[in-house]
C-alpha atoms as a PDB file:
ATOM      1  CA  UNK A   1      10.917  14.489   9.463  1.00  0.00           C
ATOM      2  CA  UNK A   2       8.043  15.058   6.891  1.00  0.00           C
ATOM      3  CA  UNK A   3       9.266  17.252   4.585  1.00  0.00           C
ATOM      4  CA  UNK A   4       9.936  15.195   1.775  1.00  0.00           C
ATOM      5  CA  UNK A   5       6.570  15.732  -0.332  1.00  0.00           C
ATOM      6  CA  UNK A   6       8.158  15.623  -3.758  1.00  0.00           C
ATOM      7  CA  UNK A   7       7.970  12.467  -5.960  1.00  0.00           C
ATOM      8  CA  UNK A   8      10.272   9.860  -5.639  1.00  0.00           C
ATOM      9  CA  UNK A   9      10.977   7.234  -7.805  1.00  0.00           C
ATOM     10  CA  UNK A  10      11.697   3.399  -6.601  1.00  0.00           C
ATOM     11  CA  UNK A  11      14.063   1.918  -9.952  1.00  0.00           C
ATOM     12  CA  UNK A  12      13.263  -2.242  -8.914  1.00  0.00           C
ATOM     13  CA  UNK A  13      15.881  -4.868  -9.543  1.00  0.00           C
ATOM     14  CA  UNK A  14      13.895  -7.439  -7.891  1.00  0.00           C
ATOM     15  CA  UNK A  15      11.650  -9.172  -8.888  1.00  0.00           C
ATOM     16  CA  UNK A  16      12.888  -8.297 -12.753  1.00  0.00           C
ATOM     17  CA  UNK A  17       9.312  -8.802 -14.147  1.00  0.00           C
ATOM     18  CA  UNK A  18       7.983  -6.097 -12.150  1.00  0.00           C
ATOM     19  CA  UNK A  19       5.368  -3.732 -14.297  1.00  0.00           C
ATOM     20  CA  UNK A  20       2.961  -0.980 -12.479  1.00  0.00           C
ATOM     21  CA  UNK A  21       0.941   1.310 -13.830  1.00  0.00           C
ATOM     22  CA  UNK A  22       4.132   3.950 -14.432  1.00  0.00           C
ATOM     23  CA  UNK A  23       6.112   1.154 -16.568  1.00  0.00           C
ATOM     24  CA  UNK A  24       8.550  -1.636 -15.847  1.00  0.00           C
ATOM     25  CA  UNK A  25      10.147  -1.599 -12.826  1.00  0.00           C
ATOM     26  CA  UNK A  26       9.131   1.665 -11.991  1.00  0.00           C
ATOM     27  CA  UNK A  27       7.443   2.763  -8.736  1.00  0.00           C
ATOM     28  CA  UNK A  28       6.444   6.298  -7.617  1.00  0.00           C
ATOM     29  CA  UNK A  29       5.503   7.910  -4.673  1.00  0.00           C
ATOM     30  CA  UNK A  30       6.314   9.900  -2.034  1.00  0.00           C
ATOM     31  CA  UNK A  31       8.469   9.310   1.655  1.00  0.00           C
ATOM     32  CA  UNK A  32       5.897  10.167   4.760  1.00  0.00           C
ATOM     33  CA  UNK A  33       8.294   9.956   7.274  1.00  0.00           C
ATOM     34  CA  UNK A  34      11.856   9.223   7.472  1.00  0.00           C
ATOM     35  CA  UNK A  35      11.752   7.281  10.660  1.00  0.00           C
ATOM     36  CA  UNK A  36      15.420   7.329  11.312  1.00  0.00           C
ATOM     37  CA  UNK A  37      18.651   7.042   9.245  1.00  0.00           C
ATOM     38  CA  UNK A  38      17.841   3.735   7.937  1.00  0.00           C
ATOM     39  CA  UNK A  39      14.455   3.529   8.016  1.00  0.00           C
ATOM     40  CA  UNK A  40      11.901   4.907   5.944  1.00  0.00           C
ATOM     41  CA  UNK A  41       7.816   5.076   5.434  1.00  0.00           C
ATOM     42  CA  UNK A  42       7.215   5.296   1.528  1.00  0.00           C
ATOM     43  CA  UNK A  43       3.519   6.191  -0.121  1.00  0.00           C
ATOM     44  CA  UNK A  44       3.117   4.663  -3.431  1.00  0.00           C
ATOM     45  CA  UNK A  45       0.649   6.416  -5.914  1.00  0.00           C
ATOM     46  CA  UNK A  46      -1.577   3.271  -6.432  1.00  0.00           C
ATOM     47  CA  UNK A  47      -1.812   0.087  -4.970  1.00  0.00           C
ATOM     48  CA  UNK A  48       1.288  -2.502  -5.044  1.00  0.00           C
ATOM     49  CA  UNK A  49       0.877  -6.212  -5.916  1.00  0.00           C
ATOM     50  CA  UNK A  50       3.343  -8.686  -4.617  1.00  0.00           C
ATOM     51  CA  UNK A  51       2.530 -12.779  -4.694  1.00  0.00           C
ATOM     52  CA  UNK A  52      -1.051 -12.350  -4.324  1.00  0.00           C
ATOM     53  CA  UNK A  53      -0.732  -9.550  -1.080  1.00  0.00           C
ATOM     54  CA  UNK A  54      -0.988  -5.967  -1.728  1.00  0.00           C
ATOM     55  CA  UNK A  55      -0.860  -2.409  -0.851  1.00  0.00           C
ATOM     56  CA  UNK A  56       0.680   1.270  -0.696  1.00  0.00           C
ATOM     57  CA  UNK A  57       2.919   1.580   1.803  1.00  0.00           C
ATOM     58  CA  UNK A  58       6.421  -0.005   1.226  1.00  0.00           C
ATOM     59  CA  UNK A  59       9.077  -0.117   4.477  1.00  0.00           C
ATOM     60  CA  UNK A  60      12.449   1.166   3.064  1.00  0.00           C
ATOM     61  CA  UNK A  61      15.997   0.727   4.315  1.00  0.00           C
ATOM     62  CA  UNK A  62      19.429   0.854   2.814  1.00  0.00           C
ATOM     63  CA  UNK A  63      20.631  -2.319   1.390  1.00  0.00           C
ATOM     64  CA  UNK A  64      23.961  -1.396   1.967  1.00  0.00           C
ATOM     65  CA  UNK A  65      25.157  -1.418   5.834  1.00  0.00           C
ATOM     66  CA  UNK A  66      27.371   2.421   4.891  1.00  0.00           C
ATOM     67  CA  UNK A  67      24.168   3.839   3.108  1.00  0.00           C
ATOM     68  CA  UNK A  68      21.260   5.816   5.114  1.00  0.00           C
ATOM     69  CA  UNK A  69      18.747   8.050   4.363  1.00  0.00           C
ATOM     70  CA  UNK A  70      20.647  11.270   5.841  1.00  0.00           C
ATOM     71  CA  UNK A  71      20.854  12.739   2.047  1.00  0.00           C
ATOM     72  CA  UNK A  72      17.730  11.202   0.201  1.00  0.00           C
ATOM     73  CA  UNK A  73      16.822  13.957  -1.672  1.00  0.00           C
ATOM     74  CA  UNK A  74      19.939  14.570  -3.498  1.00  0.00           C
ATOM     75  CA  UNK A  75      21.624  11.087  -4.091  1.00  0.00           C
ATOM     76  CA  UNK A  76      20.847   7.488  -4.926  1.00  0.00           C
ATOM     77  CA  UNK A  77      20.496   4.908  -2.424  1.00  0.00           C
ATOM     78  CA  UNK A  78      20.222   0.899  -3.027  1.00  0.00           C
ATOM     79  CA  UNK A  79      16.845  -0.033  -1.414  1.00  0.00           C
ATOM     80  CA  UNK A  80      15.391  -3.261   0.132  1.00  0.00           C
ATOM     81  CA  UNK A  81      11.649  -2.862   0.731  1.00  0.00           C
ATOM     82  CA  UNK A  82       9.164  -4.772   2.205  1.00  0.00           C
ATOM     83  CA  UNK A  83       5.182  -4.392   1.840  1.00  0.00           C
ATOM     84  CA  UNK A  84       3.410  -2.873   4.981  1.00  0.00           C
ATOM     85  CA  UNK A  85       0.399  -5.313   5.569  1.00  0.00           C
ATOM     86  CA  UNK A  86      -2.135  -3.567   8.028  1.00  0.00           C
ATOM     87  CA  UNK A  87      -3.688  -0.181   8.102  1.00  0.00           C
ATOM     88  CA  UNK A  88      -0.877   2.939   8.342  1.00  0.00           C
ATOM     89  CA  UNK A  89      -0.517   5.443  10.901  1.00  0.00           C
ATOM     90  CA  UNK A  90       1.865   7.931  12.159  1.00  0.00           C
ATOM     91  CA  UNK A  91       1.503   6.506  15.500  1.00  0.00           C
ATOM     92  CA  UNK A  92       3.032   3.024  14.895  1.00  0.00           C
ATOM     93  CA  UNK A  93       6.636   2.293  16.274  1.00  0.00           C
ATOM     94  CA  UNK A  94       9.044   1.136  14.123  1.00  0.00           C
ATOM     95  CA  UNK A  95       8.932  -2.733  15.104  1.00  0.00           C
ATOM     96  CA  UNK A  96       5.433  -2.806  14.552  1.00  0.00           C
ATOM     97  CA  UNK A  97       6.021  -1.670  11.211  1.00  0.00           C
ATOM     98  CA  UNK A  98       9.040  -4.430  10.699  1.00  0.00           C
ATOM     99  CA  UNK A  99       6.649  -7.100  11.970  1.00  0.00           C
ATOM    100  CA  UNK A 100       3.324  -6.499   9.573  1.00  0.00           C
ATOM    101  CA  UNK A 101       5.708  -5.846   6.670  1.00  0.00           C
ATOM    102  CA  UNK A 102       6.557  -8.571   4.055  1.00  0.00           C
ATOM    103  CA  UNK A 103       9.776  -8.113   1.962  1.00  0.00           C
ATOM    104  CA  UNK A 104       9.521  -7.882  -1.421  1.00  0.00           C
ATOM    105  CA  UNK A 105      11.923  -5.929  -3.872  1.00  0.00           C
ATOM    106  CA  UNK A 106      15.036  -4.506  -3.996  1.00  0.00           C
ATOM    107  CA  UNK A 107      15.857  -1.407  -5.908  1.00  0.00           C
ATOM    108  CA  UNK A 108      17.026   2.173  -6.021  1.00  0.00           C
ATOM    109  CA  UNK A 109      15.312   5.581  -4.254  1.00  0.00           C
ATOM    110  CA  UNK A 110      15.756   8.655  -5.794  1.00  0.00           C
ATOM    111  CA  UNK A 111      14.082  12.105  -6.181  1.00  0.00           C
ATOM    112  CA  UNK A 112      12.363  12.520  -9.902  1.00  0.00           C
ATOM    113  CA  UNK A 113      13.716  14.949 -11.450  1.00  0.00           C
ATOM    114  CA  UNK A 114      11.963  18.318 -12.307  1.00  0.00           C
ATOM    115  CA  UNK A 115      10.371  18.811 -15.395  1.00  0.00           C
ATOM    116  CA  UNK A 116      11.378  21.240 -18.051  1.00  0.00           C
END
């Protein structure tokens, strides 16, 4: 599933400090692949920085154990996220990208909303 090209907005909780370039505890991007129900690749426009590692590609899942990803582009879903920290490709299995990912936020997913 890879049809999911519109921006998304990442609302963070944690860390409460957060600032990138969109604002405060704002993150945008888009979802590359929605891996299964609770598990999901996200793109961020620019480079993340987290405790001196960095990077664009956040691993998503449902903080909650009754949320998934099954209606992401029409509802709200509690987020933990951890940073993806080697090169990205579609080719990697999922514990591959559990291992080389380092958590760090929590937040909420969402679609952004369409301009008037």
């Amino acid at each position: 599933m890879n049809n999911y090209k519109e921006t998304y907005i990442i609302t963070i909780a944690e860390p409460w400090d957060f600032e990138s370039p969109d604002g405060k505890n704002i993150i945008r991007g888009t979802i590359l692949s929605i891996i299964d129900s609770v598990f999901l690749i996200f793109k961020t426009n620019y480079i993340l920085n987290f405790g001196g590692i960095s990077g664009d590609i956040l691993i998503l899942s449902p903080r909650f154990k009754d949320d998934n990803f099954n209606n992401v582009t029409s509802k709200k879903i509690s987020v933990n996220g951890g940073l993806f920290l080697n090169d990205y490709n579609t080719g990697l299995e999922e514990r591959k990208l559990k291992d080389n990912s380092k958590f760090v936020l929590i937040g909420t997913l969402n679609k952004q909303k369409d301009k008037d």
